[in-house]
PDB file of N, CA and C in Angstrom:
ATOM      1  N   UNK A   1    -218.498 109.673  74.580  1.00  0.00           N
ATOM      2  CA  UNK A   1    -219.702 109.698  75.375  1.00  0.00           C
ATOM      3  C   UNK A   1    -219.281 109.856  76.830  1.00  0.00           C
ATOM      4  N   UNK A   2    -220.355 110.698  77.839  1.00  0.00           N
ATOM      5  CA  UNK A   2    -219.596 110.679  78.929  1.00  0.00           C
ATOM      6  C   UNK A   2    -220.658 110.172  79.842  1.00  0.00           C
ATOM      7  N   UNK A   3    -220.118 110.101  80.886  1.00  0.00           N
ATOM      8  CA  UNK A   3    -220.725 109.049  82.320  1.00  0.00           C
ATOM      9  C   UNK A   3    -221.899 110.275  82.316  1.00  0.00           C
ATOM     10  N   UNK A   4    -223.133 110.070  83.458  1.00  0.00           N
ATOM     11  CA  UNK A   4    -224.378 110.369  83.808  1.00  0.00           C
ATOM     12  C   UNK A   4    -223.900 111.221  84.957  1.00  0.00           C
ATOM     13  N   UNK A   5    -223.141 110.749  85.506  1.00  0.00           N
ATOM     14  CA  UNK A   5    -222.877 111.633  87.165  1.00  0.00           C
ATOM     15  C   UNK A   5    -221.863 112.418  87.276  1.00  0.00           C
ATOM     16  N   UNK A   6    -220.740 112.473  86.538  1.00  0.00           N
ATOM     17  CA  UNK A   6    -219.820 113.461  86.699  1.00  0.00           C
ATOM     18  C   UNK A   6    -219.337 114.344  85.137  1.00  0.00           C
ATOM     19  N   UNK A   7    -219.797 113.207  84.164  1.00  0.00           N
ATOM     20  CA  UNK A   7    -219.571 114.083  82.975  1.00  0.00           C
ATOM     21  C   UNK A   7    -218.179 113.588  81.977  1.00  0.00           C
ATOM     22  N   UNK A   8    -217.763 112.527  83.107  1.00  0.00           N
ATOM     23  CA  UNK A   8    -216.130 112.101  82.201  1.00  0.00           C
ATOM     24  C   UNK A   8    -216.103 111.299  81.353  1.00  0.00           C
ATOM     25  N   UNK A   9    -215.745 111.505  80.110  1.00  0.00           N
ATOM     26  CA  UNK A   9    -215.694 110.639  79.141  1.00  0.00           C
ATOM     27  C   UNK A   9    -215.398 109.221  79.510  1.00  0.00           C
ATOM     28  N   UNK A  10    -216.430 108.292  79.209  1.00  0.00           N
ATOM     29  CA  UNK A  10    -215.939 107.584  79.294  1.00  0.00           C
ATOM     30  C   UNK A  10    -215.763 106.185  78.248  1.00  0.00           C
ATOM     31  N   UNK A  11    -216.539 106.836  76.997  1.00  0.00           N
ATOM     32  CA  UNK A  11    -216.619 106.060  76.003  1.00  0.00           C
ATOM     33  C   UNK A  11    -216.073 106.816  74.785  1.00  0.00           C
ATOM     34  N   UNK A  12    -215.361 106.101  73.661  1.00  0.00           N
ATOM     35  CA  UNK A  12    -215.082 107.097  72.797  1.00  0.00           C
ATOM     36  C   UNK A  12    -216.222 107.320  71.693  1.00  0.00           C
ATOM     37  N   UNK A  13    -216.896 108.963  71.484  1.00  0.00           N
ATOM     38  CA  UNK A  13    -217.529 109.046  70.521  1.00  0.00           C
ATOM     39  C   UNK A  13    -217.821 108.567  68.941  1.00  0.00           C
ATOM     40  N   UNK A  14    -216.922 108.243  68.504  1.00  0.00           N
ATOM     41  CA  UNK A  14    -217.127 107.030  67.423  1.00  0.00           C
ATOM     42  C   UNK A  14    -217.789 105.877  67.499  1.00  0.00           C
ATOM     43  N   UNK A  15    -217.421 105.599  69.052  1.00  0.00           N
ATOM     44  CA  UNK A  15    -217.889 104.357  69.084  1.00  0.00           C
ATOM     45  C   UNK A  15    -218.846 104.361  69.753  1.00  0.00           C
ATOM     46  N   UNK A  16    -219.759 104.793  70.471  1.00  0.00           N
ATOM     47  CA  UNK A  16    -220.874 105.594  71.064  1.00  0.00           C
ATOM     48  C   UNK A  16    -221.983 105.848  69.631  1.00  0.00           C
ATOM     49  N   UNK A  17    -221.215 106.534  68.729  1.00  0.00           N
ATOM     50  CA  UNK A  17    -222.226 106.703  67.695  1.00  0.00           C
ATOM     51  C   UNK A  17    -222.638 105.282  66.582  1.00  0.00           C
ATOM     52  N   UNK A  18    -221.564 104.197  66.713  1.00  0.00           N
ATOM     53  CA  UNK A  18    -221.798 102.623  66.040  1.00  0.00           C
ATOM     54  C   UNK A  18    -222.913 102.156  66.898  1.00  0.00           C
ATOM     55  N   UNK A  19    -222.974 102.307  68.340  1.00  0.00           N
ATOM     56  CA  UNK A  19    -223.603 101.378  68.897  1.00  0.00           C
ATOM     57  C   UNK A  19    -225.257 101.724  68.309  1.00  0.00           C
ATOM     58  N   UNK A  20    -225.398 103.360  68.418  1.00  0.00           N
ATOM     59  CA  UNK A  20    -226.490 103.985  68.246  1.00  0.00           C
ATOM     60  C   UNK A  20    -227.152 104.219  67.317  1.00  0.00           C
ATOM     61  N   UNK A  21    -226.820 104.304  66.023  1.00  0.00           N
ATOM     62  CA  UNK A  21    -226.660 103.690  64.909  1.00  0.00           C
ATOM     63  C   UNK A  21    -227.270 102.359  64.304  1.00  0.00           C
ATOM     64  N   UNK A  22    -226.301 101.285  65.059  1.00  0.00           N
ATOM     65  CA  UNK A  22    -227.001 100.122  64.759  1.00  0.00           C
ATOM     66  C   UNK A  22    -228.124  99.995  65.194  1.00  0.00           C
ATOM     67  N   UNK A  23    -228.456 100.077  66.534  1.00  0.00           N
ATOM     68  CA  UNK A  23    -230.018  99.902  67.298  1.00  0.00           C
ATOM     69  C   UNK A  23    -231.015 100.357  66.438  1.00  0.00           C
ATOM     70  N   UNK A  24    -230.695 101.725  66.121  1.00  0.00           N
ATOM     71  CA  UNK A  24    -231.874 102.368  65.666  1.00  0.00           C
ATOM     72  C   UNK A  24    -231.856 101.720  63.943  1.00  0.00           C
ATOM     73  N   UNK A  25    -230.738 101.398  63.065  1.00  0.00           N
ATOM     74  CA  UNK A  25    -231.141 100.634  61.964  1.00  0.00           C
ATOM     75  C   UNK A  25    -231.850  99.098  62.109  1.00  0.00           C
ATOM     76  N   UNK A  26    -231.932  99.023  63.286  1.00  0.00           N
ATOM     77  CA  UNK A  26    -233.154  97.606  63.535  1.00  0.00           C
ATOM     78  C   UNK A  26    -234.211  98.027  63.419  1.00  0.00           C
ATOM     79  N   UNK A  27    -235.675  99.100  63.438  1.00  0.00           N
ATOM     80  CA  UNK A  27    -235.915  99.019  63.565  1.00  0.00           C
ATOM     81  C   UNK A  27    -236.607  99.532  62.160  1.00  0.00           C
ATOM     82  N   UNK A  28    -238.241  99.540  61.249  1.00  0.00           N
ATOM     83  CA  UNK A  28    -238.506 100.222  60.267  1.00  0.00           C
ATOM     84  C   UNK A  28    -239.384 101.724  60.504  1.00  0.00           C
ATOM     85  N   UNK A  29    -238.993 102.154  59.369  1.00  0.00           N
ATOM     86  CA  UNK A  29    -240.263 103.332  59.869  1.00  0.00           C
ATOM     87  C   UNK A  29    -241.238 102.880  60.447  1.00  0.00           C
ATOM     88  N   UNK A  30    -241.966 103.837  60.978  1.00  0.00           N
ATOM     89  CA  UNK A  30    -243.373 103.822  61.920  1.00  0.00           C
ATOM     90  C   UNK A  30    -242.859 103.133  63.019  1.00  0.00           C
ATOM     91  N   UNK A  31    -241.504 103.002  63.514  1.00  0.00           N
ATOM     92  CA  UNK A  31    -241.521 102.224  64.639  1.00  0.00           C
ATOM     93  C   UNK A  31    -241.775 103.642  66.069  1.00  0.00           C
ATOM     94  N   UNK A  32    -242.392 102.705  67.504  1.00  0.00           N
ATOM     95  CA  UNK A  32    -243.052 104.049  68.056  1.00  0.00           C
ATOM     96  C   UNK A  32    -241.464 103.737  69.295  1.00  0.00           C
ATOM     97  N   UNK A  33    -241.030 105.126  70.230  1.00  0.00           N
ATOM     98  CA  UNK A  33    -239.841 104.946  70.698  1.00  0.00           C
ATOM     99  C   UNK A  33    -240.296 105.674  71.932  1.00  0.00           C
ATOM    100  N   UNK A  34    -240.048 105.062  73.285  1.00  0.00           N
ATOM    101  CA  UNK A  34    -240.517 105.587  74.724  1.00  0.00           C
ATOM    102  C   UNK A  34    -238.873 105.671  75.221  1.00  0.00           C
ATOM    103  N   UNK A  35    -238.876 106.980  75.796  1.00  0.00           N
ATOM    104  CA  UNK A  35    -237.707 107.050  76.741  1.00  0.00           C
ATOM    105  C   UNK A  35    -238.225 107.395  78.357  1.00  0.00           C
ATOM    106  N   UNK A  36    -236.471 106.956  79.612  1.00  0.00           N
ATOM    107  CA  UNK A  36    -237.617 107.579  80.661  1.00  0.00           C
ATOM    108  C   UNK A  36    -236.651 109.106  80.872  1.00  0.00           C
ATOM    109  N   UNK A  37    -235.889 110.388  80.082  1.00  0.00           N
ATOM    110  CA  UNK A  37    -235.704 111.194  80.333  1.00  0.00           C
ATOM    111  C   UNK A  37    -235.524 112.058  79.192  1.00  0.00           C
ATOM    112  N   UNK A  38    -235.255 113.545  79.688  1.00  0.00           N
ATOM    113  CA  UNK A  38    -234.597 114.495  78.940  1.00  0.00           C
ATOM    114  C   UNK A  38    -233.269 114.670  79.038  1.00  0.00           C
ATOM    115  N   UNK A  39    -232.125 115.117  77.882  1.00  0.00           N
ATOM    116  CA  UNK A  39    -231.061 115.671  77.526  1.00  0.00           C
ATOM    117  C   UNK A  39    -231.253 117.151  77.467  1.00  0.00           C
ATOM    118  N   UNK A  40    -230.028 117.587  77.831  1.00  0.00           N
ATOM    119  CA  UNK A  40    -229.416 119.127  77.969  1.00  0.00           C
ATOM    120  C   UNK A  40    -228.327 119.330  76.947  1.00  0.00           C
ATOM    121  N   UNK A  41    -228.062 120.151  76.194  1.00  0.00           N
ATOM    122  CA  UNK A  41    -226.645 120.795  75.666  1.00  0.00           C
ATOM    123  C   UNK A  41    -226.278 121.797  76.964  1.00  0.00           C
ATOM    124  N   UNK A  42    -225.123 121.249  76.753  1.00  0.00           N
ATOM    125  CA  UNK A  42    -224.708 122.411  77.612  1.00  0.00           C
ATOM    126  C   UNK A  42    -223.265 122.589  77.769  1.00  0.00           C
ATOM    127  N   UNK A  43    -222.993 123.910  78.047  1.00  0.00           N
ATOM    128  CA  UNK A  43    -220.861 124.132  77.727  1.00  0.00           C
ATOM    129  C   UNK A  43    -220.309 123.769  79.234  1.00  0.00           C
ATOM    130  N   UNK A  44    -219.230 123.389  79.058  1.00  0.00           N
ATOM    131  CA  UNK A  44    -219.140 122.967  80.597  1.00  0.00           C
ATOM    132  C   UNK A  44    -217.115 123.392  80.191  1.00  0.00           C
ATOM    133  N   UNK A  45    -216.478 123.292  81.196  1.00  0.00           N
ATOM    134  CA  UNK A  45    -215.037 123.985  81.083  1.00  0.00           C
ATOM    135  C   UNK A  45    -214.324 122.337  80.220  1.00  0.00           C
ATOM    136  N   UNK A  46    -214.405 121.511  80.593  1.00  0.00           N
ATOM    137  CA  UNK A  46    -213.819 120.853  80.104  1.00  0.00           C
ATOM    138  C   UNK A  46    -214.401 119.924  79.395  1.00  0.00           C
ATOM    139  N   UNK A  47    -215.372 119.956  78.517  1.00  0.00           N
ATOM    140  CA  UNK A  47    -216.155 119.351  77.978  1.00  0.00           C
ATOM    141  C   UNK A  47    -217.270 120.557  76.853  1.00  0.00           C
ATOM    142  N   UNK A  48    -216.741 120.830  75.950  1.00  0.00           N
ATOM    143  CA  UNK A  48    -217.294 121.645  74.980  1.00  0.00           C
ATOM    144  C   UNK A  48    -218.409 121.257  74.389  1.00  0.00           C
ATOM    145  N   UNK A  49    -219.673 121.657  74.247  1.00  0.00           N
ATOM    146  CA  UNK A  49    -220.979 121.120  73.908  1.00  0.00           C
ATOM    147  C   UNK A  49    -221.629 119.669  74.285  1.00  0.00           C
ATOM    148  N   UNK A  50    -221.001 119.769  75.541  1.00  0.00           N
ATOM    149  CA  UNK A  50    -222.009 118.367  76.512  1.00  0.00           C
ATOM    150  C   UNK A  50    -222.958 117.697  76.197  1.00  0.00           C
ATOM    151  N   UNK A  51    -223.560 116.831  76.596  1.00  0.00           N
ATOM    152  CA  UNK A  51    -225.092 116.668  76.673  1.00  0.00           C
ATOM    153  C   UNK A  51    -225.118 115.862  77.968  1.00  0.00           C
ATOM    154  N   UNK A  52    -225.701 116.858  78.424  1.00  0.00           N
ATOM    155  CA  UNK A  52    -226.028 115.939  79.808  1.00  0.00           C
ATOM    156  C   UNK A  52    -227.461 115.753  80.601  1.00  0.00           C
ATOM    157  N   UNK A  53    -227.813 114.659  80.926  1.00  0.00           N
ATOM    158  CA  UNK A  53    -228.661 113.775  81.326  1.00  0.00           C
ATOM    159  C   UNK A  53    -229.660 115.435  82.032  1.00  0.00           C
ATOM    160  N   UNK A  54    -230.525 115.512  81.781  1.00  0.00           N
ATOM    161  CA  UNK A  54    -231.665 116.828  83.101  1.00  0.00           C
ATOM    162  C   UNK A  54    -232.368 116.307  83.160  1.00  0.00           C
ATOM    163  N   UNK A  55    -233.471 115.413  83.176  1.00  0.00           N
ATOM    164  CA  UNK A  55    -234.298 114.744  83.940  1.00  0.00           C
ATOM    165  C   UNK A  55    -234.873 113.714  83.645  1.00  0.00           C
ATOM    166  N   UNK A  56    -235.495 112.643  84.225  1.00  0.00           N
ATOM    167  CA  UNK A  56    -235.754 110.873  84.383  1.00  0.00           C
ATOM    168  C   UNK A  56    -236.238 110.896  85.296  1.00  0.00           C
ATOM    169  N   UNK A  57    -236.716 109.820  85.059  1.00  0.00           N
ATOM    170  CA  UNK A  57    -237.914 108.722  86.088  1.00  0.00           C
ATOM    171  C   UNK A  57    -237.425 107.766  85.939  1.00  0.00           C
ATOM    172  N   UNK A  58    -236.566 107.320  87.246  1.00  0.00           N
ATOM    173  CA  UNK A  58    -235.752 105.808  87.174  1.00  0.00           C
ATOM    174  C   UNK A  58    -236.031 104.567  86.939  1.00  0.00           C
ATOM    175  N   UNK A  59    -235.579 103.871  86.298  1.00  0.00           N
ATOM    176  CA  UNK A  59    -236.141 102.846  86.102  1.00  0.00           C
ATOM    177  C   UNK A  59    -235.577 101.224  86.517  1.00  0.00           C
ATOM    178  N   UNK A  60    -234.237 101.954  87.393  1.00  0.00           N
ATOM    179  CA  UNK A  60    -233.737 100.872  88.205  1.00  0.00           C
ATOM    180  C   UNK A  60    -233.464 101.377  89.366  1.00  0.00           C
ATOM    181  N   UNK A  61    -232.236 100.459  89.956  1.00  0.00           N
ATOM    182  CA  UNK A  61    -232.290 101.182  91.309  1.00  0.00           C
ATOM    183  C   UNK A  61    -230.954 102.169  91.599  1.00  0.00           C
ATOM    184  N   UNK A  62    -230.360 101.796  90.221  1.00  0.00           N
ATOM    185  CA  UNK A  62    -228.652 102.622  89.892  1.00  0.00           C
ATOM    186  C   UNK A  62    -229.411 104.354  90.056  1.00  0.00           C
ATOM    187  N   UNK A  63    -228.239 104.855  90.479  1.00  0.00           N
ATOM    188  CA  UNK A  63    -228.309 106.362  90.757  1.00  0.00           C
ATOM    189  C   UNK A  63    -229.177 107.056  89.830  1.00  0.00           C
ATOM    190  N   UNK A  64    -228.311 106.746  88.463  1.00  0.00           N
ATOM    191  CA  UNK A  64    -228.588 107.362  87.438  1.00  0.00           C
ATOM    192  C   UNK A  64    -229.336 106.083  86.286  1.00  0.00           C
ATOM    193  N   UNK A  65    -230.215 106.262  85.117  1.00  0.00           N
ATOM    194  CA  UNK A  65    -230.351 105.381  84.620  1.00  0.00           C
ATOM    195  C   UNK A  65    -231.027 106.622  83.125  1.00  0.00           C
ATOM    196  N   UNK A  66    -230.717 105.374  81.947  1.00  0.00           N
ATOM    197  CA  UNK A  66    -231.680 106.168  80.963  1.00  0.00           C
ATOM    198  C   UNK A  66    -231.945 104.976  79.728  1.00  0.00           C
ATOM    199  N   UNK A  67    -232.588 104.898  78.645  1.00  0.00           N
ATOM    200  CA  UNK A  67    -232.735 105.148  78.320  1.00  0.00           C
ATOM    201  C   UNK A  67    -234.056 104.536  76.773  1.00  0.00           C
ATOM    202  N   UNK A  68    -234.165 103.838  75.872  1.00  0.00           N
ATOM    203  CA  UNK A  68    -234.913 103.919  75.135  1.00  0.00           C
ATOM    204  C   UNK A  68    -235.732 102.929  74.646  1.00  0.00           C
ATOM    205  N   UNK A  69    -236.779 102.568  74.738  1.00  0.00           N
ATOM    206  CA  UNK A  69    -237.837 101.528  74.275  1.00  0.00           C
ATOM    207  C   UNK A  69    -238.282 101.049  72.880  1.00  0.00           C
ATOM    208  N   UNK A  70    -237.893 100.603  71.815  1.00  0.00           N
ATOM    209  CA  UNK A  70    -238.205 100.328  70.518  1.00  0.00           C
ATOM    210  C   UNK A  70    -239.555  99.719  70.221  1.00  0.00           C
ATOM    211  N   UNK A  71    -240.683 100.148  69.754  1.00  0.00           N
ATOM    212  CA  UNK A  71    -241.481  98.777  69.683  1.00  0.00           C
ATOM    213  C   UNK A  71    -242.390  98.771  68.272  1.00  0.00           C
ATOM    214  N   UNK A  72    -241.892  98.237  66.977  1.00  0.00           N
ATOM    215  CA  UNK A  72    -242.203  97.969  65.849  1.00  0.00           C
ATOM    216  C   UNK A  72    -243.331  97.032  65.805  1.00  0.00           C
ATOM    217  N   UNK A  73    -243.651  96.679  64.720  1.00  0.00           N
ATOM    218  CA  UNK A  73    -244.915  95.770  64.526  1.00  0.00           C
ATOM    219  C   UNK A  73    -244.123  94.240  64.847  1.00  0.00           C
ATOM    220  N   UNK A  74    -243.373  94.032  64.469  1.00  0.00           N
ATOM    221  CA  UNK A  74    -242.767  92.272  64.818  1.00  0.00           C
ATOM    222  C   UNK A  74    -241.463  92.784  65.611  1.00  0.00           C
ATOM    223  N   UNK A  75    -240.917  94.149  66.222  1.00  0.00           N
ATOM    224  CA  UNK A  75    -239.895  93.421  67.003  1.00  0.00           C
ATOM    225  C   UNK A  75    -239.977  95.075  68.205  1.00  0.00           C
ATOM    226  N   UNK A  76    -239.149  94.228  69.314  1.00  0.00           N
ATOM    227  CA  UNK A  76    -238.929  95.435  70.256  1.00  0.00           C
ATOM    228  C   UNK A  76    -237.552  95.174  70.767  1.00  0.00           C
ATOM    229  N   UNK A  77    -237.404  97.047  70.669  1.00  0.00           N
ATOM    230  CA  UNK A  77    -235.934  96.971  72.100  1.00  0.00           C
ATOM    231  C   UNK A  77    -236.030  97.960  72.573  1.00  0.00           C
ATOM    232  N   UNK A  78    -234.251  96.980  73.163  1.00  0.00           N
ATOM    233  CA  UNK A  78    -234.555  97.915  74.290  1.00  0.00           C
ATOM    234  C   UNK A  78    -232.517  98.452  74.679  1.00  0.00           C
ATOM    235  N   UNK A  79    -232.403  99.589  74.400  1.00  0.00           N
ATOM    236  CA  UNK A  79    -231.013 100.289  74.961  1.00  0.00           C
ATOM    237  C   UNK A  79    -231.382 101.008  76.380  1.00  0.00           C
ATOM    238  N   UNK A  80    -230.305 100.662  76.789  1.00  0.00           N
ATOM    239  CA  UNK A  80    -230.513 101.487  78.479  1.00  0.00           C
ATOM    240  C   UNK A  80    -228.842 101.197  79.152  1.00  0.00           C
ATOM    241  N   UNK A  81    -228.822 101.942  79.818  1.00  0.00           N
ATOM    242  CA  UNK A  81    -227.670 102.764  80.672  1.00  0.00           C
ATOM    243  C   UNK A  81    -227.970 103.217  81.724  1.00  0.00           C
ATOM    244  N   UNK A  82    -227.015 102.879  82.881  1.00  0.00           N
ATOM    245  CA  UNK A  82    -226.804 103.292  83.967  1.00  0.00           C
ATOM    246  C   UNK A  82    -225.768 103.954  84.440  1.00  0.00           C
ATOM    247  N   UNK A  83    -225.568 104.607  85.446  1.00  0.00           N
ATOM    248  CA  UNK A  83    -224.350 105.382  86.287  1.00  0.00           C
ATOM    249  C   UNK A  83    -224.868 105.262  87.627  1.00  0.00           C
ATOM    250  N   UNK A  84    -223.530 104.872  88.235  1.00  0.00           N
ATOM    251  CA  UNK A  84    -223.555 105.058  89.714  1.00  0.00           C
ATOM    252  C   UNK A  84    -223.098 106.257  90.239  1.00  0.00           C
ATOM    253  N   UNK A  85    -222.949 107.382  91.050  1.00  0.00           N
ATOM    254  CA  UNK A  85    -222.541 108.714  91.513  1.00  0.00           C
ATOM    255  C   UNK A  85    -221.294 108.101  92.514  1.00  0.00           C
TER     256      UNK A  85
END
């Protein structure tokens, strides 16, 4: 997984995909999910099929911020991430 502001890995994808994974097996069908942005694919020279952050409505006061609201009939969450530039 890579940072919001420059693009550098800074998490390893395996483990990026456990965290994401688990969250979302908390929750049951029909659960409803608010984010505050959009994702990009995109090729970049040192980073082959990217995804990087294109647009948000911040929701702190960090540079960069993102991301997702859970809210089921008995439970809610909440994943979110920041980057500083």
């Amino acid at each position: 997984m890579n940072d919001m502001a420059h693009g550098c890995a800074c998490l390893d994808l395996n483990e990026a995909t456990i965290y994401t994974e688990n969250f979302f097996a908390t929750f049951p069908e029909g659960t409803v999910y608010y984010t505050n942005s959009t994702w990009k694919k995109t090729k970049r020279s040192n980073i082959p099929d990217a995804i990087l952050l294109d647009q948000w409505t911040p929701a702190t006061h960090a540079t960069f911020d993102s991301g997702i609201i859970a809210i089921s009939e008995k439970t809610v969450g909440v994943l979110w991430v920041e980057d500083e530039d």
